[in-house]
PDB file of N, CA and C in Angstrom:
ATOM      1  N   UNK A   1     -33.709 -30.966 211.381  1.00  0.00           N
ATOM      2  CA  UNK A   1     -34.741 -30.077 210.886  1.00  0.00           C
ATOM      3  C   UNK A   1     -35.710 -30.907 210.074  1.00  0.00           C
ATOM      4  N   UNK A   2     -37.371 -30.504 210.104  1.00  0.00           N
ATOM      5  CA  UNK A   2     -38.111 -30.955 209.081  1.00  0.00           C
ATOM      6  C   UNK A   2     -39.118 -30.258 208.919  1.00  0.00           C
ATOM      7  N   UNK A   3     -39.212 -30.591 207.076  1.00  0.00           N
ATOM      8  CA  UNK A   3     -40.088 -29.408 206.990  1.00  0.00           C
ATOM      9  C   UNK A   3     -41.436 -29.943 207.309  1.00  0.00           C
ATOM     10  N   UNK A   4     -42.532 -28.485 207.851  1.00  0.00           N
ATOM     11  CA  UNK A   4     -43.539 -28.863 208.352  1.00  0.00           C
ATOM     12  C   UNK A   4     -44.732 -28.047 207.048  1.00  0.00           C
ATOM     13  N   UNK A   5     -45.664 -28.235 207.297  1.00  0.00           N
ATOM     14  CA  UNK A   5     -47.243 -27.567 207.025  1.00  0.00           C
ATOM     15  C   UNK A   5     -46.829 -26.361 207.626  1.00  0.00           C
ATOM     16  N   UNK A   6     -47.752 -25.027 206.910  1.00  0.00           N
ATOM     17  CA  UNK A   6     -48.093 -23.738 206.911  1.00  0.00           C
ATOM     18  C   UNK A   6     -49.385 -23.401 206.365  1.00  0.00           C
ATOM     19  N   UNK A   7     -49.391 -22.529 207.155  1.00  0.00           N
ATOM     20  CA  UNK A   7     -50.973 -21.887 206.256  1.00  0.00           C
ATOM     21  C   UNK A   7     -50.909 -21.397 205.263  1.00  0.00           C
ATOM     22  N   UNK A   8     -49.522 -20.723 205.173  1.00  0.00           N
ATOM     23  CA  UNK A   8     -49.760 -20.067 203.436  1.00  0.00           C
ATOM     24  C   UNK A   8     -49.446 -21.340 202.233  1.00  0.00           C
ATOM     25  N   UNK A   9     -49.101 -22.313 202.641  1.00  0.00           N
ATOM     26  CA  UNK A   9     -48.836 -23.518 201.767  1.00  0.00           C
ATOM     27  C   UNK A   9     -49.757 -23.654 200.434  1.00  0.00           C
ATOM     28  N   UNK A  10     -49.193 -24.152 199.502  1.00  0.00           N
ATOM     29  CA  UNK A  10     -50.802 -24.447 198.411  1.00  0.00           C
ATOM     30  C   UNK A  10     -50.080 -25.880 197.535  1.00  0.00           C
ATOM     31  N   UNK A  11     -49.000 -26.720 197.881  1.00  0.00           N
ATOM     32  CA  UNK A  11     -48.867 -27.638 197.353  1.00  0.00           C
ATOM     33  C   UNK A  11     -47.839 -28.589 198.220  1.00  0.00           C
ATOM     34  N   UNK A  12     -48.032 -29.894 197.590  1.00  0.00           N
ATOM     35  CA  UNK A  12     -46.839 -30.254 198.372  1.00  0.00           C
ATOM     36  C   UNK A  12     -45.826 -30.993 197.323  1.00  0.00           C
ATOM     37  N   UNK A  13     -45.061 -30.874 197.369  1.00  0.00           N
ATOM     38  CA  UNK A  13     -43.790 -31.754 196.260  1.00  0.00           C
ATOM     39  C   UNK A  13     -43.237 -33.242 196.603  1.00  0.00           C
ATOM     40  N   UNK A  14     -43.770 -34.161 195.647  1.00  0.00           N
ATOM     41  CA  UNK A  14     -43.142 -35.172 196.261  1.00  0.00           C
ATOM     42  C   UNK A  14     -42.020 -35.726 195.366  1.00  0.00           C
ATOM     43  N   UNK A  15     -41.568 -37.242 195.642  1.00  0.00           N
ATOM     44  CA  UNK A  15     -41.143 -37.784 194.581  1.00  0.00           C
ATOM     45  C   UNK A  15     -40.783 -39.413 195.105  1.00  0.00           C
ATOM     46  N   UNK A  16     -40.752 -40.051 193.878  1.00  0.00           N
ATOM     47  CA  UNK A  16     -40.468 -41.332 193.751  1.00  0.00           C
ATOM     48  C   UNK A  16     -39.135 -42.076 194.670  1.00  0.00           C
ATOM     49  N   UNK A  17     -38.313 -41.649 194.716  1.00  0.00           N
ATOM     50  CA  UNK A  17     -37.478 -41.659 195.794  1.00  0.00           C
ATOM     51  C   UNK A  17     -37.631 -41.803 197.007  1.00  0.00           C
ATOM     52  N   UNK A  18     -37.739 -43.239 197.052  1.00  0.00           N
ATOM     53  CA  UNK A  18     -37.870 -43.211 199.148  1.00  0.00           C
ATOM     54  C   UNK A  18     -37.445 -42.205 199.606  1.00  0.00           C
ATOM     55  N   UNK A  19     -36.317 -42.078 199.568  1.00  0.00           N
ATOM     56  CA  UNK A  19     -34.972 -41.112 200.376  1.00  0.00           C
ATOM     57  C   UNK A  19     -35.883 -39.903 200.351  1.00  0.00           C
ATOM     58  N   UNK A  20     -36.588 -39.911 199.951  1.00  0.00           N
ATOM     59  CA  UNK A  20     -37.199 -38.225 199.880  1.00  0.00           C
ATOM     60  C   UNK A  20     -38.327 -38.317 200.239  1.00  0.00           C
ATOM     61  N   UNK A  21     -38.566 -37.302 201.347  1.00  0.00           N
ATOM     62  CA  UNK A  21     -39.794 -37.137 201.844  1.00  0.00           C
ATOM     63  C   UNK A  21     -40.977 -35.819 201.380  1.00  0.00           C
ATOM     64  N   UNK A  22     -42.301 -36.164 201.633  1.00  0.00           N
ATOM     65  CA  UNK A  22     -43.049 -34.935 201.189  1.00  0.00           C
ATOM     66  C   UNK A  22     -42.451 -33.349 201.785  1.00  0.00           C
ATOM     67  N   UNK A  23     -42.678 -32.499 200.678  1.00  0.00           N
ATOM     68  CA  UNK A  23     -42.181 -31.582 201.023  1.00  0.00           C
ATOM     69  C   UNK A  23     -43.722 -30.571 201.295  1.00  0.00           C
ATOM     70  N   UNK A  24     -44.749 -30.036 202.158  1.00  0.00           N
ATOM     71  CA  UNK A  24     -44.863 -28.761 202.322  1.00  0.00           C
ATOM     72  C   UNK A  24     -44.802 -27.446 201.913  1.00  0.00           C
ATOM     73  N   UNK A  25     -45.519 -27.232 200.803  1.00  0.00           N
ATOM     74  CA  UNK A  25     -44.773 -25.817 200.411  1.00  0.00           C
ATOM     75  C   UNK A  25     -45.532 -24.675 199.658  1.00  0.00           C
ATOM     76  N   UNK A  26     -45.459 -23.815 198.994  1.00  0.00           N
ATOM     77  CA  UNK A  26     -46.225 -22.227 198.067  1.00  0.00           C
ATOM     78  C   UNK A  26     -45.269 -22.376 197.526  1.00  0.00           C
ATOM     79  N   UNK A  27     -46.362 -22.452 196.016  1.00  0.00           N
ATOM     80  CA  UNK A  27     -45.715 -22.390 194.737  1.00  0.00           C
ATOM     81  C   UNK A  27     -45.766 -20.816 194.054  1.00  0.00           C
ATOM     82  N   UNK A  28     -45.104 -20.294 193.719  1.00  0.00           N
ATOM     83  CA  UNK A  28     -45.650 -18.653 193.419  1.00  0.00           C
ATOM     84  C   UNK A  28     -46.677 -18.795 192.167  1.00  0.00           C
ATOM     85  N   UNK A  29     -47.792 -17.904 192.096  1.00  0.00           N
ATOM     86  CA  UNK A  29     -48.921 -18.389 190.373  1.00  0.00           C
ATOM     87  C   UNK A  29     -47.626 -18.437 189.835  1.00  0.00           C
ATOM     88  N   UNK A  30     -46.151 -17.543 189.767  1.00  0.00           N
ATOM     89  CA  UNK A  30     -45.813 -17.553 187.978  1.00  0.00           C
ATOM     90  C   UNK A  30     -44.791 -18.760 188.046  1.00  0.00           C
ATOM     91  N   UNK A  31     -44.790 -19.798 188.916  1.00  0.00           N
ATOM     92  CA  UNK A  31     -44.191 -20.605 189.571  1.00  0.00           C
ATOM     93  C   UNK A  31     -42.588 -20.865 189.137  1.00  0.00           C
ATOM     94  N   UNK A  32     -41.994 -19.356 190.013  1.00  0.00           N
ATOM     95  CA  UNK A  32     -40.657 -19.031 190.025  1.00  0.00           C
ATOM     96  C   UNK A  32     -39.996 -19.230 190.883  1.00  0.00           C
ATOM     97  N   UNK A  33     -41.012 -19.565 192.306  1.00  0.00           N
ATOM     98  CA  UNK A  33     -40.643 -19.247 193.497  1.00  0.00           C
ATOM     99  C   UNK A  33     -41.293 -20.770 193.955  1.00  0.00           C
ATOM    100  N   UNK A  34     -40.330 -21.420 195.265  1.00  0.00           N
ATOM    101  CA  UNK A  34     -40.997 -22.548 196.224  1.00  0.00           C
ATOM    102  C   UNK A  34     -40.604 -21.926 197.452  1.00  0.00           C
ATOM    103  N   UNK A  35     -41.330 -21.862 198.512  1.00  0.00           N
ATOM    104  CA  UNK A  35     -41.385 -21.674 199.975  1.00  0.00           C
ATOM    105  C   UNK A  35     -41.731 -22.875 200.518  1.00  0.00           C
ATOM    106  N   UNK A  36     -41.332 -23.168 200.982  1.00  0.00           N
ATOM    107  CA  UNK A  36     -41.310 -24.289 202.594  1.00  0.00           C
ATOM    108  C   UNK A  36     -40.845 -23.742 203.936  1.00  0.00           C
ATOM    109  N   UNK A  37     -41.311 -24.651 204.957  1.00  0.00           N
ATOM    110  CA  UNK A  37     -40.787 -24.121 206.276  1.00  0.00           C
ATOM    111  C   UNK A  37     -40.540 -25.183 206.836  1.00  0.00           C
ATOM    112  N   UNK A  38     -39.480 -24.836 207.506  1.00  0.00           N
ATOM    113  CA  UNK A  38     -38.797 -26.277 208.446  1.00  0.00           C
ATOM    114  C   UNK A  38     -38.724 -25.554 209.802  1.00  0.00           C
ATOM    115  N   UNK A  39     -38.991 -26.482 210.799  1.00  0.00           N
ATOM    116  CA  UNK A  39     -38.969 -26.794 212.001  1.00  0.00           C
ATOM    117  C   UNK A  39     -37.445 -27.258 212.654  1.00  0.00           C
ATOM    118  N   UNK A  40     -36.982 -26.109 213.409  1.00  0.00           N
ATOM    119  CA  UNK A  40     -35.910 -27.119 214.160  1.00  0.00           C
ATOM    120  C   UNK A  40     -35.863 -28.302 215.186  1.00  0.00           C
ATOM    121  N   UNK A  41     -35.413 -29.432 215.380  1.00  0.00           N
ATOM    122  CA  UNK A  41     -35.711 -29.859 216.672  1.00  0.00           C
ATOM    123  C   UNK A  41     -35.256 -29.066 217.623  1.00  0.00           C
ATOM    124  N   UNK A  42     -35.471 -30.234 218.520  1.00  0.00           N
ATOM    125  CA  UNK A  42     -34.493 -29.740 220.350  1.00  0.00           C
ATOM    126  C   UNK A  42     -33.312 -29.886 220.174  1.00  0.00           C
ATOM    127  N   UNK A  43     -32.642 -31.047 219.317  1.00  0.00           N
ATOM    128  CA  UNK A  43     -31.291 -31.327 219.279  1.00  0.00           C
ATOM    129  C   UNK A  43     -30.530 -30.217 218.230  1.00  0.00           C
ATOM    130  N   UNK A  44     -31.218 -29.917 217.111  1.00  0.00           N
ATOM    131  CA  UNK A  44     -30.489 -28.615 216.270  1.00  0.00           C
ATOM    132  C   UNK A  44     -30.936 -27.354 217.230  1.00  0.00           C
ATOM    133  N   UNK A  45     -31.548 -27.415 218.106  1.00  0.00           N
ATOM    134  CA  UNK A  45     -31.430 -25.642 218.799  1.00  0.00           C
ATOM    135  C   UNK A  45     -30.451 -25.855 219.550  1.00  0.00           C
ATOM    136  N   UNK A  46     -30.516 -26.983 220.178  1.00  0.00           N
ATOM    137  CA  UNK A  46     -29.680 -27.479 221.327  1.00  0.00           C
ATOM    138  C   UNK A  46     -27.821 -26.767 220.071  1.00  0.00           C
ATOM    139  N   UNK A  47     -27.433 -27.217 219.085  1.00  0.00           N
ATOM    140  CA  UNK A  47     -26.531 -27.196 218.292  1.00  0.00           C
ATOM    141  C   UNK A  47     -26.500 -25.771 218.155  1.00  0.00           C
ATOM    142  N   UNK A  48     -27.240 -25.193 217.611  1.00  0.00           N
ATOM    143  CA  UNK A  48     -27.361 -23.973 216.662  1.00  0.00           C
ATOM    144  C   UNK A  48     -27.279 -22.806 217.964  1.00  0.00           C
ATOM    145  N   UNK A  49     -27.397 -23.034 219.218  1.00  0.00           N
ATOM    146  CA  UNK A  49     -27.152 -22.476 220.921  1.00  0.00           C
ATOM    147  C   UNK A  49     -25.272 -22.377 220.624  1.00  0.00           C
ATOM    148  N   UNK A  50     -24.835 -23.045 220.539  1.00  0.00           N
ATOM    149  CA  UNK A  50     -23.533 -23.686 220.401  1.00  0.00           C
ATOM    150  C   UNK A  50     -22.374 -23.260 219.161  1.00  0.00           C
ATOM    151  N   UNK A  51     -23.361 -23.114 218.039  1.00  0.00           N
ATOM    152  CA  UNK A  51     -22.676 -22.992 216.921  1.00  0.00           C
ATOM    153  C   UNK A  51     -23.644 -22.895 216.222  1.00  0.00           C
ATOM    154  N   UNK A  52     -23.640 -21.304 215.863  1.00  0.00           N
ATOM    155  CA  UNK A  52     -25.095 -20.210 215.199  1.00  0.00           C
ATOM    156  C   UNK A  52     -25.186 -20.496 213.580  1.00  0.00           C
ATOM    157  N   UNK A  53     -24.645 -21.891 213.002  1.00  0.00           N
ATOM    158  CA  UNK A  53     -24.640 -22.107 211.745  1.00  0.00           C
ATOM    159  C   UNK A  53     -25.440 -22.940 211.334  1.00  0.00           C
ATOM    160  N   UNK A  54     -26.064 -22.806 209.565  1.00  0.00           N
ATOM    161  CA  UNK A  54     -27.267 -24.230 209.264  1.00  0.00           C
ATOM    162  C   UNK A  54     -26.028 -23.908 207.762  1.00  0.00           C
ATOM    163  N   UNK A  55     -26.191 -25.316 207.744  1.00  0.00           N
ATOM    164  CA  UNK A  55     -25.582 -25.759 206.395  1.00  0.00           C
ATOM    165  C   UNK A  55     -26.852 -26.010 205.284  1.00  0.00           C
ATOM    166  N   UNK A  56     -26.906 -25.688 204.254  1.00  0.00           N
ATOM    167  CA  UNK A  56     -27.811 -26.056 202.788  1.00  0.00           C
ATOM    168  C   UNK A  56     -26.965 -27.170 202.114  1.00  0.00           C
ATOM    169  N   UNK A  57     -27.528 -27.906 201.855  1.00  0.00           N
ATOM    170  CA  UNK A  57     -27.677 -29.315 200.460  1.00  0.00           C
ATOM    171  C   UNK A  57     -28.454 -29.028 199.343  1.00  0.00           C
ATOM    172  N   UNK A  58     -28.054 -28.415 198.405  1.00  0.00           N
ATOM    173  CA  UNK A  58     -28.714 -28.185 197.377  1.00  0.00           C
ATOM    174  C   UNK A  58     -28.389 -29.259 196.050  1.00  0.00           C
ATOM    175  N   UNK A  59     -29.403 -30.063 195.601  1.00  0.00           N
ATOM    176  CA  UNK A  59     -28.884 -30.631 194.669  1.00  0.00           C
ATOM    177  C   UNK A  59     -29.027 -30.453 192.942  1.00  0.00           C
ATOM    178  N   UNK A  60     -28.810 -30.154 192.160  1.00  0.00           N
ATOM    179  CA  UNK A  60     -28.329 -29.595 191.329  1.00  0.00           C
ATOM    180  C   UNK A  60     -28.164 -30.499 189.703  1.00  0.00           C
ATOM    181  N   UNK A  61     -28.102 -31.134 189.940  1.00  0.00           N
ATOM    182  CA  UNK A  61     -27.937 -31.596 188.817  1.00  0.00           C
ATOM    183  C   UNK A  61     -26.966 -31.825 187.793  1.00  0.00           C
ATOM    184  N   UNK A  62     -25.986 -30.794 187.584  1.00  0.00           N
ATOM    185  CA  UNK A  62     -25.165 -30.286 186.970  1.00  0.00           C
ATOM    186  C   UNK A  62     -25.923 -29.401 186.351  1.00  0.00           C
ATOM    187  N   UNK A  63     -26.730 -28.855 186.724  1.00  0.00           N
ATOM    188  CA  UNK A  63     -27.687 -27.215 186.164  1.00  0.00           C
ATOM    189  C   UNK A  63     -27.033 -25.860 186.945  1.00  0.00           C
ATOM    190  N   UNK A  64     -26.890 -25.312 186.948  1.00  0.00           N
ATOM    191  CA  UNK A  64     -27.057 -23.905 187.049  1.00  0.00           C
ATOM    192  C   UNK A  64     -27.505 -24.016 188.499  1.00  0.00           C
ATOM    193  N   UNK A  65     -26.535 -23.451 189.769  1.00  0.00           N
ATOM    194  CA  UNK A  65     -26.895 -23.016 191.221  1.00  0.00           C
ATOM    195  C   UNK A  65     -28.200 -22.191 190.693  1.00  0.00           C
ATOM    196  N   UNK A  66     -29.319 -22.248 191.711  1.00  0.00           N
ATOM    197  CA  UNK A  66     -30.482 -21.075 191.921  1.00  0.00           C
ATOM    198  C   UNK A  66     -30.250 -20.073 192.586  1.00  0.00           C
ATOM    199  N   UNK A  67     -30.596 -19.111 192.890  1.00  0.00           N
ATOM    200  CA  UNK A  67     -30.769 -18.316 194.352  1.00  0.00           C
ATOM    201  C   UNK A  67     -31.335 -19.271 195.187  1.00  0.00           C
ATOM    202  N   UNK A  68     -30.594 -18.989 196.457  1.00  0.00           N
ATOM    203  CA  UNK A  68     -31.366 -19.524 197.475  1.00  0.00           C
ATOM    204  C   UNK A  68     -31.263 -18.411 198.571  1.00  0.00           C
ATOM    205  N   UNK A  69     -32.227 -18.327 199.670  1.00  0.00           N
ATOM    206  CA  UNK A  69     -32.986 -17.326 200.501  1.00  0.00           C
ATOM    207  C   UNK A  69     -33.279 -18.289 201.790  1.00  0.00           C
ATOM    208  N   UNK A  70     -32.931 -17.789 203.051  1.00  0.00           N
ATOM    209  CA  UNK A  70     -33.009 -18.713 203.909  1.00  0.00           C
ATOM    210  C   UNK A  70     -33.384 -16.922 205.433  1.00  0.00           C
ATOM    211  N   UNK A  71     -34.401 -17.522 205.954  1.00  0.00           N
ATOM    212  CA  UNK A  71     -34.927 -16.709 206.687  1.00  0.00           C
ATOM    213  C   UNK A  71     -35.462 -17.022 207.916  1.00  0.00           C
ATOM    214  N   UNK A  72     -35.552 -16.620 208.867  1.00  0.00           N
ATOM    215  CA  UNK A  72     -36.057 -16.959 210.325  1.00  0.00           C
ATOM    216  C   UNK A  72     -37.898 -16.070 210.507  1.00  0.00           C
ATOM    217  N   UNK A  73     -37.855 -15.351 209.545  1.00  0.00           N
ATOM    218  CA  UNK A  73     -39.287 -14.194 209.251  1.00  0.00           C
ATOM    219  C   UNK A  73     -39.979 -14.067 208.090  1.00  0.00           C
ATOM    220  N   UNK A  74     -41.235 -14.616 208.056  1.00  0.00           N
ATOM    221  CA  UNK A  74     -41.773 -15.370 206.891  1.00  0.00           C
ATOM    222  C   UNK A  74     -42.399 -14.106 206.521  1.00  0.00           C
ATOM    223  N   UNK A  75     -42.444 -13.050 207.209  1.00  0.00           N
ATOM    224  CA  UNK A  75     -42.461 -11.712 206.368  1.00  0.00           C
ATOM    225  C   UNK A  75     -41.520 -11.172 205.515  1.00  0.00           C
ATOM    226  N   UNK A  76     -40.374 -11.244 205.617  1.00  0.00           N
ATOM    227  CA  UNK A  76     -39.695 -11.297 204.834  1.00  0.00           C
ATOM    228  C   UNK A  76     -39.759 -12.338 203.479  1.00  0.00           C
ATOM    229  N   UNK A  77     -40.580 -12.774 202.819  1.00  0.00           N
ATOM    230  CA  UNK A  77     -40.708 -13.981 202.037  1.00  0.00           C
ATOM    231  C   UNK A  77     -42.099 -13.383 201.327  1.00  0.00           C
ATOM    232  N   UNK A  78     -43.063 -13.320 202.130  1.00  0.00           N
ATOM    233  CA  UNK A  78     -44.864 -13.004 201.922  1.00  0.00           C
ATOM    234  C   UNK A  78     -44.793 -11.822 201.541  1.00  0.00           C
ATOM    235  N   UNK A  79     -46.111 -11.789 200.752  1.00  0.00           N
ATOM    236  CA  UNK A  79     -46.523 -10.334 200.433  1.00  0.00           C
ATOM    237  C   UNK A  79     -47.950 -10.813 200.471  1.00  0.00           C
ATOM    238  N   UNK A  80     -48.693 -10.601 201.437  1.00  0.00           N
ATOM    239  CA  UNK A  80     -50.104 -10.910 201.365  1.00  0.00           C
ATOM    240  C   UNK A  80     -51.076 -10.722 202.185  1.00  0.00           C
ATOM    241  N   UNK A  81     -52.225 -10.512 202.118  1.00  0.00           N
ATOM    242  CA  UNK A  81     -53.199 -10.020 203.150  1.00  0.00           C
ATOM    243  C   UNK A  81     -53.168 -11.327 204.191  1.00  0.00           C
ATOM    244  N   UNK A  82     -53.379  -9.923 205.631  1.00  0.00           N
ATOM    245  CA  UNK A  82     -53.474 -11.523 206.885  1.00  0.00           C
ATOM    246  C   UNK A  82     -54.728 -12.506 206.231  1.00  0.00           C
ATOM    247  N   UNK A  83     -55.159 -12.915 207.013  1.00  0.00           N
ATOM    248  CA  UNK A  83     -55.918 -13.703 206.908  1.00  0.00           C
ATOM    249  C   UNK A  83     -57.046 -13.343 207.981  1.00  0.00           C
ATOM    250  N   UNK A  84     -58.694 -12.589 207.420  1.00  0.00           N
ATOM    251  CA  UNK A  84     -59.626 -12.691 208.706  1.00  0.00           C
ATOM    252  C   UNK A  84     -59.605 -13.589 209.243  1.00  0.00           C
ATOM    253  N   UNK A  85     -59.781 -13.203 211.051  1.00  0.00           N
ATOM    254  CA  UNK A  85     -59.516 -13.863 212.128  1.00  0.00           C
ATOM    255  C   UNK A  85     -61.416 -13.894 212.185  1.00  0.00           C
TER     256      UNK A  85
END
């Protein structure tokens, strides 16, 4: 999986860490909330055909788990006017 660009996006998160790549994402204004969207490949559909599971890596810190929210329908996530076409 990787995450890609969206239109509703308004920042992207990076960090100093090779190992870590730009992240893609909407920050909420009261910035409580991060949204990103990831892309499956061919080889995780090819998997996920097979065995209907995605594992999360959340890293943590030794802080306090967040909520986390994981969705296939970015309506479920948005609350916002389309966008004139």
């Amino acid at each position: 999986m990787k995450p890609i660009e969206f239109p509703e996006q308004n920042a992207i998160a990076t960090s100093e860490d090779e190992n870590v790549q730009p992240l893609p994402c909407r920050i909420s204004k009261d910035g409580t909330q991060v949204i990103s969207c990831w892309e499956i490949t061919e080889a995780d559909f090819e998997r996920l055909k097979r065995n209907p599971r995605i594992y999360i890596s959340q890293l943590t810190f030794g802080a306090n788990i967040p909520p986390l929210f994981a969705t296939t329908d970015k309506h479920d996530l948005f609350t916002y006017k389309q966008p004139e076409q």
